[in-house]
N, C-alpha and C. Protein backbone atom coordinates (compact mmCIF):
# COMPACT_ATOMS: atom_id res chain seq x y z
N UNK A 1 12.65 11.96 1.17
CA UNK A 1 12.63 11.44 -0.19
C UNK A 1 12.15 10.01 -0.14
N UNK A 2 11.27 10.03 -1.07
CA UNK A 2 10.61 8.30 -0.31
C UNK A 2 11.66 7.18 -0.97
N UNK A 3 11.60 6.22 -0.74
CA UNK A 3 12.35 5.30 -0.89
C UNK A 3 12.17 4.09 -2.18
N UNK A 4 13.18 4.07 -3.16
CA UNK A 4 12.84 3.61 -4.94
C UNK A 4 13.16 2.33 -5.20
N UNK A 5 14.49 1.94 -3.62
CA UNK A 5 15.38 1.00 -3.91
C UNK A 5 14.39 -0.25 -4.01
N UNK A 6 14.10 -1.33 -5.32
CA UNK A 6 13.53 -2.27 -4.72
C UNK A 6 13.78 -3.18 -3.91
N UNK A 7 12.74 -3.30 -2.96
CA UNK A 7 12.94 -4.78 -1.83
C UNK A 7 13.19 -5.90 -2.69
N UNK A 8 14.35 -7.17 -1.83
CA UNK A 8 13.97 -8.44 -2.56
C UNK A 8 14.07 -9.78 -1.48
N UNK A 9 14.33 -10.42 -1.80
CA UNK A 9 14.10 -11.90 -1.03
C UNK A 9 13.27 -12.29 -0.80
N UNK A 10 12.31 -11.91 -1.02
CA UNK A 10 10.88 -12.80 -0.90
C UNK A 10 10.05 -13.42 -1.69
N UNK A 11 9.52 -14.51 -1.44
CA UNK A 11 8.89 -15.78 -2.17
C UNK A 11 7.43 -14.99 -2.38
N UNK A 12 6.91 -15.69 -3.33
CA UNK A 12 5.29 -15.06 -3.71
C UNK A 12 4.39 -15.38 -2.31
N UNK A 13 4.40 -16.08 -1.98
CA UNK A 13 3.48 -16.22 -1.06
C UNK A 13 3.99 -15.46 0.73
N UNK A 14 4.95 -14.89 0.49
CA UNK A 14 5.23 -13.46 1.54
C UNK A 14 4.80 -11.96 1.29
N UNK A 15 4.59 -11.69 -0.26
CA UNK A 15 4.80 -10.63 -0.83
C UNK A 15 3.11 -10.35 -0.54
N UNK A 16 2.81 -9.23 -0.12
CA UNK A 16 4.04 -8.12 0.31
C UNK A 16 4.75 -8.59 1.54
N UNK A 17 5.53 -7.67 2.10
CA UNK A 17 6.19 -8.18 3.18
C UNK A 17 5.07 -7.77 4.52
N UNK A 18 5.14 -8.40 5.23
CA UNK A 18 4.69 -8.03 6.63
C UNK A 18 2.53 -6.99 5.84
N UNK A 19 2.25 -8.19 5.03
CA UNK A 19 1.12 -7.46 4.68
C UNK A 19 -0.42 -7.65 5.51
N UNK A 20 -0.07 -8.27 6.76
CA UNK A 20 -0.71 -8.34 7.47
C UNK A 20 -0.89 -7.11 8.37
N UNK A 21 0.24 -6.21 8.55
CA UNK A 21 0.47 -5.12 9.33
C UNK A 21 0.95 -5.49 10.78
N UNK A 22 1.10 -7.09 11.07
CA UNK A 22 1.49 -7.02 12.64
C UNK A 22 2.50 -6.32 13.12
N UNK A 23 3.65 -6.95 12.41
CA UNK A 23 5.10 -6.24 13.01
C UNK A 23 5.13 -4.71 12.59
N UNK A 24 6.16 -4.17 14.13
CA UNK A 24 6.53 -3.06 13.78
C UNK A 24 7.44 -2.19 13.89
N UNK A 25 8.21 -1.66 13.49
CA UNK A 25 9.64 -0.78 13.46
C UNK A 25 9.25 0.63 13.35
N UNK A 26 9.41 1.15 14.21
CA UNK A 26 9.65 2.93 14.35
C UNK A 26 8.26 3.04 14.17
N UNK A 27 8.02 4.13 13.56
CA UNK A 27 6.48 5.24 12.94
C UNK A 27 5.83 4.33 11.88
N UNK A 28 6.40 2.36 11.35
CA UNK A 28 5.64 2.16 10.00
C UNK A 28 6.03 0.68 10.33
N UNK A 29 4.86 0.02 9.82
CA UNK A 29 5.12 -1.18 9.50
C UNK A 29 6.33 -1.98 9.37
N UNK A 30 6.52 -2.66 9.93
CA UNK A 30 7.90 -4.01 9.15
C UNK A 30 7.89 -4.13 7.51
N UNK A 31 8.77 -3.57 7.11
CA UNK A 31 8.76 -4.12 5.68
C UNK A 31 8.26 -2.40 4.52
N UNK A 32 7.63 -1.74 5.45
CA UNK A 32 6.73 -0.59 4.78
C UNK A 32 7.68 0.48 5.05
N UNK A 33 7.33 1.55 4.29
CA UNK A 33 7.76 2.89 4.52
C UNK A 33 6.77 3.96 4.63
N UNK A 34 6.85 4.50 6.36
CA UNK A 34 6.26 6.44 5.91
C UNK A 34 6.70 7.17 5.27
N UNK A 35 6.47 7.23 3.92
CA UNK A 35 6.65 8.09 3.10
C UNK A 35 6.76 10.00 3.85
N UNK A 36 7.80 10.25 3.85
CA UNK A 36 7.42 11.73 4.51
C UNK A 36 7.22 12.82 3.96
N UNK A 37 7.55 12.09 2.10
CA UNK A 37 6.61 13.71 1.24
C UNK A 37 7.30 12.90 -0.06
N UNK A 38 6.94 14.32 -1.05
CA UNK A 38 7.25 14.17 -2.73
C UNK A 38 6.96 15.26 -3.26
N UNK A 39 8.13 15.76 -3.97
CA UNK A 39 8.29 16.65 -4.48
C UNK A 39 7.77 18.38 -3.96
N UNK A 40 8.63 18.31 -3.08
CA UNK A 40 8.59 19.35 -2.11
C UNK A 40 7.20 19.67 -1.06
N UNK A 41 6.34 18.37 -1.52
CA UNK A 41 5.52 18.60 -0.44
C UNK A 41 5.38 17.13 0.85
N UNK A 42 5.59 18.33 2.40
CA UNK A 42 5.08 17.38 3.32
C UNK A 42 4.51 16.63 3.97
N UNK A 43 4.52 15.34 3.73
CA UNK A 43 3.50 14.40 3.64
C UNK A 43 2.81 13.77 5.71
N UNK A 44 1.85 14.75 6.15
CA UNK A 44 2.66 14.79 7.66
C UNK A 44 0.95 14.23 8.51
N UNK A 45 0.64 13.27 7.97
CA UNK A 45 -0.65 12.30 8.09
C UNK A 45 -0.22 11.37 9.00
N UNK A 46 -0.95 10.68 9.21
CA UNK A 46 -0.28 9.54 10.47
C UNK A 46 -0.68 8.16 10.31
N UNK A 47 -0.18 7.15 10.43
CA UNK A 47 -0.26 5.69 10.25
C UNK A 47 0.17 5.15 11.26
N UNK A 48 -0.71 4.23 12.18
CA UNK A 48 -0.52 3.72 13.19
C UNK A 48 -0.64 2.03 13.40
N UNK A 49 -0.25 1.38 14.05
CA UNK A 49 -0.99 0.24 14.46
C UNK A 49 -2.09 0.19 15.45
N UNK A 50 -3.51 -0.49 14.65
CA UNK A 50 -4.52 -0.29 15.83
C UNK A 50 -4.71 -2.13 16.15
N UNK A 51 -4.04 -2.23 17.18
CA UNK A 51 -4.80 -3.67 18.02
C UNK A 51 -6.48 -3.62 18.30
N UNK A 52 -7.08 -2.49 18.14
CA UNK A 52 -8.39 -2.68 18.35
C UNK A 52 -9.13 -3.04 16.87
N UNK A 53 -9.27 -2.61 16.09
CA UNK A 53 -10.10 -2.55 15.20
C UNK A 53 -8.82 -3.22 13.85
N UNK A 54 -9.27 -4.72 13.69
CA UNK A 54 -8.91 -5.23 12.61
C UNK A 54 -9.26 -6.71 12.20
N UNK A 55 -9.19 -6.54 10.83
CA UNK A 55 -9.57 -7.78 10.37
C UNK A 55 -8.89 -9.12 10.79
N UNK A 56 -8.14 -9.55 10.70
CA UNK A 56 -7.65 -10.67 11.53
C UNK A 56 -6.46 -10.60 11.90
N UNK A 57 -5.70 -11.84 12.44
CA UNK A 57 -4.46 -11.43 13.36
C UNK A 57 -4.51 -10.32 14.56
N UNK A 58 -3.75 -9.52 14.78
CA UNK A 58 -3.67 -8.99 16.51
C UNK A 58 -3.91 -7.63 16.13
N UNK A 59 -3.29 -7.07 14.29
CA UNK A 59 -3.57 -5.45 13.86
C UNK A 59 -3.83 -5.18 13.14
N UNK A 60 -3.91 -4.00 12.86
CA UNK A 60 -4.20 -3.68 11.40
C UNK A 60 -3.55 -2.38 11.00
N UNK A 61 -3.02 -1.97 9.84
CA UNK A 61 -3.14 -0.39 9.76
C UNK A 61 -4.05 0.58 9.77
N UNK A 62 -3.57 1.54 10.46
CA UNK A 62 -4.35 2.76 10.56
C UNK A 62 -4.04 3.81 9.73
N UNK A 63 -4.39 4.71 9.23
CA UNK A 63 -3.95 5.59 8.46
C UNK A 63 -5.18 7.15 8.50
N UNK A 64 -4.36 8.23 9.13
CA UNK A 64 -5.45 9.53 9.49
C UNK A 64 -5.13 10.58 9.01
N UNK A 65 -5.79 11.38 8.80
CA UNK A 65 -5.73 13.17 8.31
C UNK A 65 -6.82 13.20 8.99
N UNK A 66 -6.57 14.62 9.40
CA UNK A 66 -7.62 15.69 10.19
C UNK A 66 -7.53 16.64 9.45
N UNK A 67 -6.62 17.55 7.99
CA UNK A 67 -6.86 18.64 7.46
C UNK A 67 -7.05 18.21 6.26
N UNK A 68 -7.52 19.02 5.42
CA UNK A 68 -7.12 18.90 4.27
C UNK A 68 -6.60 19.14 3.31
N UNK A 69 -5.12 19.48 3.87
CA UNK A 69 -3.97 19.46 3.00
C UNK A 69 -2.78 18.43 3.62
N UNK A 70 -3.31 17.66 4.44
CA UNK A 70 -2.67 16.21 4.75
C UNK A 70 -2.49 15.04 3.90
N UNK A 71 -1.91 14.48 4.01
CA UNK A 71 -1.21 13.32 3.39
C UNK A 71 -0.48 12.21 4.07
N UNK A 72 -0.89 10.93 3.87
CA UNK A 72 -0.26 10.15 4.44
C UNK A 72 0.03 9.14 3.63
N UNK A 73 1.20 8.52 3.28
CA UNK A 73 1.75 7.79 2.53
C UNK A 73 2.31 6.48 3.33
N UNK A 74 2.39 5.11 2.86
CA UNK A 74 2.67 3.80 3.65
C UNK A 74 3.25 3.18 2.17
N UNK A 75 4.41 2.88 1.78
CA UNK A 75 4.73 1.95 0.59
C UNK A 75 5.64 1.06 0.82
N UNK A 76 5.54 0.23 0.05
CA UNK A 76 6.77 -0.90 0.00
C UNK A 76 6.90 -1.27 -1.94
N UNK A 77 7.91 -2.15 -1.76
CA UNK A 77 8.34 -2.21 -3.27
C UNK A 77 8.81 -3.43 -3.20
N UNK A 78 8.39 -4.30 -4.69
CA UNK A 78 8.08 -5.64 -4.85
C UNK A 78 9.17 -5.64 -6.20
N UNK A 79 10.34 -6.36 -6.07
CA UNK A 79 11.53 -6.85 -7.35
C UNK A 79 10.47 -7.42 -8.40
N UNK A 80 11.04 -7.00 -9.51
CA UNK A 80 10.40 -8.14 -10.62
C UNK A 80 11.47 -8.99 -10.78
N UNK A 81 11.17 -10.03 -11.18
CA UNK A 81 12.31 -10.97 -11.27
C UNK A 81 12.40 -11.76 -9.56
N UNK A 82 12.00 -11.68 -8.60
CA UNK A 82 12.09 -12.20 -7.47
C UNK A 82 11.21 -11.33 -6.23
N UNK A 83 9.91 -11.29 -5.97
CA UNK A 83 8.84 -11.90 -6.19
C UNK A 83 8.43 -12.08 -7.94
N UNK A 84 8.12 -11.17 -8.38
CA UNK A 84 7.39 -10.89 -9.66
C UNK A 84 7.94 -11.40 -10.92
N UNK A 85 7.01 -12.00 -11.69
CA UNK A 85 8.14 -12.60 -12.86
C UNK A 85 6.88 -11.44 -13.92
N UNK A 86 7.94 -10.76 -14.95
CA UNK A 86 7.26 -10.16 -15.92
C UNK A 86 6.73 -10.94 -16.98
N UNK A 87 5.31 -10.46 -17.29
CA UNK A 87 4.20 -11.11 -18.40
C UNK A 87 3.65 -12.55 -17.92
N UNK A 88 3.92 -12.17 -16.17
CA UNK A 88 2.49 -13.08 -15.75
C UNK A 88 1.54 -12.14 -14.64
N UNK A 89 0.18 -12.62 -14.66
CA UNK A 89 -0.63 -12.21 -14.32
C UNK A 89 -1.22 -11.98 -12.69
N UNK A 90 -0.74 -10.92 -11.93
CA UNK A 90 -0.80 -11.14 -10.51
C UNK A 90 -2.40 -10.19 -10.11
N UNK A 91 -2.77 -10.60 -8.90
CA UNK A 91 -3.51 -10.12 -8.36
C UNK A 91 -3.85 -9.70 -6.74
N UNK A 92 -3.69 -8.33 -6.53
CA UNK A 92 -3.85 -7.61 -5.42
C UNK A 92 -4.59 -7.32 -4.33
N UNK A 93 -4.80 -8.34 -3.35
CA UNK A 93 -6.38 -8.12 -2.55
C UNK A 93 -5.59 -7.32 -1.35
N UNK A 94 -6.82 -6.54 -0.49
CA UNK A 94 -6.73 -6.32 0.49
C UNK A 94 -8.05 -5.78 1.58
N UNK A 95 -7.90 -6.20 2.64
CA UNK A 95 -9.17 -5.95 3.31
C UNK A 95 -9.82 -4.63 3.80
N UNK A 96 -10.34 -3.52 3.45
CA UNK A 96 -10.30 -2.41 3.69
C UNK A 96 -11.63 -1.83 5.02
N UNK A 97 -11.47 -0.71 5.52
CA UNK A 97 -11.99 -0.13 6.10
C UNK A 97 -11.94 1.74 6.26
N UNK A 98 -13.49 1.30 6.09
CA UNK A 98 -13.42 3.52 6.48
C UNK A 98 -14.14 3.92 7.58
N UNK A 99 -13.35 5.01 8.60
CA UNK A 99 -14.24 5.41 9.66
C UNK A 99 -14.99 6.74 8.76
N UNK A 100 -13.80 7.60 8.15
CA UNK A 100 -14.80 8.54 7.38
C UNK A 100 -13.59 8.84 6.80
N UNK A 101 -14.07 9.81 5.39
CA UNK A 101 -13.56 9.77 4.24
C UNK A 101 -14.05 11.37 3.63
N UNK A 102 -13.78 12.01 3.60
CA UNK A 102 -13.67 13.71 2.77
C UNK A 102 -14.43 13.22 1.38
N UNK A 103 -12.99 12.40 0.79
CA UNK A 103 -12.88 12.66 -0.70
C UNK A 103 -12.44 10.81 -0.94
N UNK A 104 -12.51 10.57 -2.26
CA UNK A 104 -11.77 9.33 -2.65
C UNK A 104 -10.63 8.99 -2.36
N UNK A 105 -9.96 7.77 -1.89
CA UNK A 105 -8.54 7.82 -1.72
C UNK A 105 -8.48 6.45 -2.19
N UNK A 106 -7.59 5.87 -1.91
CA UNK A 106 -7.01 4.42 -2.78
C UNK A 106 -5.74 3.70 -2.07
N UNK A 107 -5.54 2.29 -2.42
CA UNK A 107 -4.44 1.58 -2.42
C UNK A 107 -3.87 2.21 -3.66
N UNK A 108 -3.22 2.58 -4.36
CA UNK A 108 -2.63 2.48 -5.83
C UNK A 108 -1.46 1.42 -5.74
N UNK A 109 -0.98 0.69 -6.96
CA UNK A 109 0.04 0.28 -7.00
C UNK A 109 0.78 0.33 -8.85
N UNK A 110 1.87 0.15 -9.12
CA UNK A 110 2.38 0.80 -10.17
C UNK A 110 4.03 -0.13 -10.67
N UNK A 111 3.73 -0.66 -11.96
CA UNK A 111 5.40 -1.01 -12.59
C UNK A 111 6.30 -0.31 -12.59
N UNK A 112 7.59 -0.11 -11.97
CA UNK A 112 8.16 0.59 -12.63
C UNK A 112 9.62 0.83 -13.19
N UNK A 113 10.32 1.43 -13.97
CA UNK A 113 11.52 0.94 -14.04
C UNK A 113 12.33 1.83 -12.67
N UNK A 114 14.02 1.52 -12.72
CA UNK A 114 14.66 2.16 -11.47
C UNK A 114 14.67 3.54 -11.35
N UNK A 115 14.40 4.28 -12.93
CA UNK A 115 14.42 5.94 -13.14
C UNK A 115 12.96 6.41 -12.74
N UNK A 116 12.27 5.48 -12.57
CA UNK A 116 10.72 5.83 -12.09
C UNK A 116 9.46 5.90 -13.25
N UNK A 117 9.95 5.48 -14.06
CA UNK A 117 9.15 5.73 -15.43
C UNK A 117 8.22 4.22 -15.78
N UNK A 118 6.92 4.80 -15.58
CA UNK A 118 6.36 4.01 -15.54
C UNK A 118 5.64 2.89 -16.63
N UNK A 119 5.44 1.86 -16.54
CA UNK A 119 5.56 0.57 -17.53
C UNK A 119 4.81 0.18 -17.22
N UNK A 120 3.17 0.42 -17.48
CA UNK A 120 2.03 0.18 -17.64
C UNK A 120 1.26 -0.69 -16.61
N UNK A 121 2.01 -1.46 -15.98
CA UNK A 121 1.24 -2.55 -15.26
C UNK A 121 0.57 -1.00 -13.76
N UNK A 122 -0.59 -1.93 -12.90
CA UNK A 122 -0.65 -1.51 -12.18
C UNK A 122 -1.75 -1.41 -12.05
N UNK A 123 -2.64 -0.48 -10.76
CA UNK A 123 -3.73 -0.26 -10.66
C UNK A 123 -4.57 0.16 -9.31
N UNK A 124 -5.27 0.35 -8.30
CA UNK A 124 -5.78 0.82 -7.32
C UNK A 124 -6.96 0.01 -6.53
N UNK A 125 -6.67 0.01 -5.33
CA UNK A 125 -8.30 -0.60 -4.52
C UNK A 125 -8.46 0.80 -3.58
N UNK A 126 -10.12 0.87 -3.91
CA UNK A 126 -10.78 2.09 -3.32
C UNK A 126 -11.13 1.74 -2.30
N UNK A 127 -10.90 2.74 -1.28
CA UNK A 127 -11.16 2.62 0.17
C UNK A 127 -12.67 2.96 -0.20
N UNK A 128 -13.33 2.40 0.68
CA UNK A 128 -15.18 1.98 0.98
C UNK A 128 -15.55 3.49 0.86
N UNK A 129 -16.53 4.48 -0.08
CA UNK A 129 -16.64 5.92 0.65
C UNK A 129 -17.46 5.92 1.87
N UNK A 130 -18.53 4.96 2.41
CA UNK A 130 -18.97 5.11 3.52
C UNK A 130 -18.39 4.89 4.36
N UNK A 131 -18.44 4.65 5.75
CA UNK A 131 -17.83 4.16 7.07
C UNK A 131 -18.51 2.83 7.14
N UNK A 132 -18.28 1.94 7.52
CA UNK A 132 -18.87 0.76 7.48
C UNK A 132 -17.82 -0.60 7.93
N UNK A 133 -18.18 -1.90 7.45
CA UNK A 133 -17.41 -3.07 8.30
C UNK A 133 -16.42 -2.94 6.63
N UNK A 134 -15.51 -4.33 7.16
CA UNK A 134 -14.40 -4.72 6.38
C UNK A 134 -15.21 -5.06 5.06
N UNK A 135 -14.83 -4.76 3.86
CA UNK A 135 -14.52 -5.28 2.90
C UNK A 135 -13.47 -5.47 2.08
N UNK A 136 -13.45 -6.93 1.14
CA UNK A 136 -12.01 -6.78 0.48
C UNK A 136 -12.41 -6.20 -0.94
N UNK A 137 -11.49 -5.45 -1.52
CA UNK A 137 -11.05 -5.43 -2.31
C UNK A 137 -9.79 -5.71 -2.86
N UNK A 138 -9.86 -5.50 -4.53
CA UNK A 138 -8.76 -6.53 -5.00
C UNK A 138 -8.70 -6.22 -6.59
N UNK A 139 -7.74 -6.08 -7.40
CA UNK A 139 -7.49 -5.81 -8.84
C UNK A 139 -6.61 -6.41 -9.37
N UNK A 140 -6.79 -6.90 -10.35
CA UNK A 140 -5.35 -7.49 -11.11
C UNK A 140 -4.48 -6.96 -12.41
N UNK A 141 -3.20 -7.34 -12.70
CA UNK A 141 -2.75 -6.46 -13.23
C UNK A 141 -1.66 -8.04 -13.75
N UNK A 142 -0.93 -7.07 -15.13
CA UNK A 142 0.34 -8.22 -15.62
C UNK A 142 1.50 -6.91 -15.30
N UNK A 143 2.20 -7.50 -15.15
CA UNK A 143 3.76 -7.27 -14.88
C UNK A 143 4.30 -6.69 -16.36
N UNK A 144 4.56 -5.75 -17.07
CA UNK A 144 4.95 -5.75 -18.89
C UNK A 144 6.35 -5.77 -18.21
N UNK A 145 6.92 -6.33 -19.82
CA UNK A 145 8.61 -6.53 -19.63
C UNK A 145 8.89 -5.32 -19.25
N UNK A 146 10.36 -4.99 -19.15
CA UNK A 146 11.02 -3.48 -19.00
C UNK A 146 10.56 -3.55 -17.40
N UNK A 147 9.66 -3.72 -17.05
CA UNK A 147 9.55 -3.43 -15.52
C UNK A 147 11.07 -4.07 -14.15
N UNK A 148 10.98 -3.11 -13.29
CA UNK A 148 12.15 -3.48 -12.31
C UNK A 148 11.73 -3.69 -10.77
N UNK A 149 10.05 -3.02 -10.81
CA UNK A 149 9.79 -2.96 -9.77
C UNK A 149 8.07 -2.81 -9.46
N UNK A 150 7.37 -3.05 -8.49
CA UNK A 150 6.38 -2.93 -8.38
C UNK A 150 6.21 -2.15 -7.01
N UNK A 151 5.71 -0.64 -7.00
CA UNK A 151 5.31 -0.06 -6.10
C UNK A 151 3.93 0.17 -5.61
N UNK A 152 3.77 -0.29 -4.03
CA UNK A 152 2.61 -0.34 -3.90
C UNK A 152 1.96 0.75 -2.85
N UNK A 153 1.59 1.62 -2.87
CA UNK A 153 1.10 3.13 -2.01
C UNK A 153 -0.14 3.07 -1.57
N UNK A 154 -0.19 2.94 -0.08
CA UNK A 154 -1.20 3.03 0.60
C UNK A 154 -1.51 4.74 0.89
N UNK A 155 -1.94 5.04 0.05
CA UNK A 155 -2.23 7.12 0.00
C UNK A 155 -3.47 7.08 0.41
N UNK A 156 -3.45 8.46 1.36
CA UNK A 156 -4.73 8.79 1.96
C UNK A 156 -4.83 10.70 1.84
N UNK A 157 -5.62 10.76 1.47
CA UNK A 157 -5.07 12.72 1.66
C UNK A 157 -6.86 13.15 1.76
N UNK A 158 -6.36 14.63 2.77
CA UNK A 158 -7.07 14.85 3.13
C UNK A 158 -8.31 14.26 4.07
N UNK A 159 -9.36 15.02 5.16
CA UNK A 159 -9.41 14.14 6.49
C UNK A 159 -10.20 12.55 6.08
N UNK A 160 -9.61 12.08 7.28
CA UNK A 160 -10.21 10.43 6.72
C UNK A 160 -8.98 9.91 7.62
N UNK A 161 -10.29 8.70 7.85
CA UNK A 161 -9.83 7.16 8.81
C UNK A 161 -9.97 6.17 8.21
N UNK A 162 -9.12 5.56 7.72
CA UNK A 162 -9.05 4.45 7.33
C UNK A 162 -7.81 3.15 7.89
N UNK A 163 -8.45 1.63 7.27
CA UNK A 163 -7.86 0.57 8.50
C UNK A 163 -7.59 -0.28 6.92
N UNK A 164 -6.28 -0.42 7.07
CA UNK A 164 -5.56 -1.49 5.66
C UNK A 164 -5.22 -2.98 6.73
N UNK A 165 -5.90 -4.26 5.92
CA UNK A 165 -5.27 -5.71 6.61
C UNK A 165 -5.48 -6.17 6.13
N UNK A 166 -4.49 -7.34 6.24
CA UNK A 166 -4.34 -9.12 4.92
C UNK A 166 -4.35 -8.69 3.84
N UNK A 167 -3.45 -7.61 3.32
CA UNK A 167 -2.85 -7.29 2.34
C UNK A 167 -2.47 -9.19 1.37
N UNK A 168 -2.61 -9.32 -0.07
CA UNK A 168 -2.38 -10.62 -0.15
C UNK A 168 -1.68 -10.24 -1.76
N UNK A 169 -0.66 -10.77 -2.62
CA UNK A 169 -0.16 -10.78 -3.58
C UNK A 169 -0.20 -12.32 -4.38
N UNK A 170 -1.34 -12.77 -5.28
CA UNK A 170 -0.89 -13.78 -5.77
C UNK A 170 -1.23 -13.43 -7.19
N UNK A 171 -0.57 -15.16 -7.78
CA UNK A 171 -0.64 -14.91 -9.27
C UNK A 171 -2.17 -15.56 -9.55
C-alpha cells in the first residue's frame, strides 16, 4: 500500500528530500518510497542507484521495466504548510534521461488532501522519448488552499530505462 503519510521537517531549499538520489536505504532512495503497487495491482519494476551514468554528484536514479505490464513507482510527499505554503507559486525541475522508452512516461506530481482527493495543484515532467544526454525539465504549479500535501511520483510503466537527478523544488 504506498505510503500517504506526509513527510515534514524540511526547509524549501531541501525539498525534496535526498533529490539528488545519493543516499540510500534498502531497494529506494533516502527520503523516497518503492511504491510496490495500487489498487490491487503489482507494481514489480526496479529502481536502482547507478554511480555510472549521472548528472552530477556520485548518482543518479535508475528506474527499469523489461515487460509491458511493469511498473515502477519512486514517491515522496511534501507537507503544505512546512515545506509548501498554499497560494504560492512553486516550481519543479529535474534532470532527466532515457536509455529507451516503449511508450510516454512522466515525473507526475499532485495536491492533495489526507483522504487523497485531489486539489488541483500539480503537474508532470516528460521523460525525453528518444535515448539521448541529460536534459532538464521542469513545470510549475500553485499550491490551492485545502491542500495537505504534495505528492511527487516518479512512474515508469512498461519497458524503458530511464535516469532521474537534481531533482530541485523552488518557489
Amino acid at each position: 500500500v504506498p505510503h500517504f503519510v506526509p513527510s515534514s521537517g524540511f526547509d524549501l531549499g531541501s525539498a525534496p528530500r535526498n533529490g539528488a538520489f545519493e543516499s540510500w536505504t534498502g531497494e529506494a532512495p533516502e527520503g523516497w518510497e518503492k511504491v510496490a503497487g495500487w489498487q490491487g495491482k503489482t507494481f514489480s519494476g526496479r529502481c536502482t542507484r547507478d554511480d555510472q551514468v549521472k548528472h552530477g554528484g556520485v548518482a543518479s536514479l535508475r528506474l527499469e521495466n523489461q515487460q509491458e505490464s511493469e511498473v515502477v513507482q519512486v514517491s515522496q510527499n511534501l507537507s503544505v504548510g512546512a515545506p509548501l505554503i498554499a497560494g504560492k507559486r512553486y516550481r519543479l525541475s529535474a534532470w532527466v534521461k532515457t536509455g529507451h522508452l516503449d511508450k510516454p512516461n512522466q515525473i507526475g506530481f499532485a495536491t492533495l488532501t489526507t483522504d487523497l482527493k485531489g486539489t488541483g495543484g500539480g503537474g508532470s515532467i516528460a521523460f525525453p522519448a528518444q535515448a539521448g544526454d541529460w536534459t532538464r525539465g521542469q513545470a510549475e504549479f500553485t499550491v490551492p488552499e485545502g491542500s495537505d500535501f504534495l505528492r511527487i511520483m516518479i512512474h515508469v510503466q512498461g519497458p524503458a530505462q530511464v535516469w532521474v537527478d537534481d531533482m530541485l523544488l523552488e518557489e
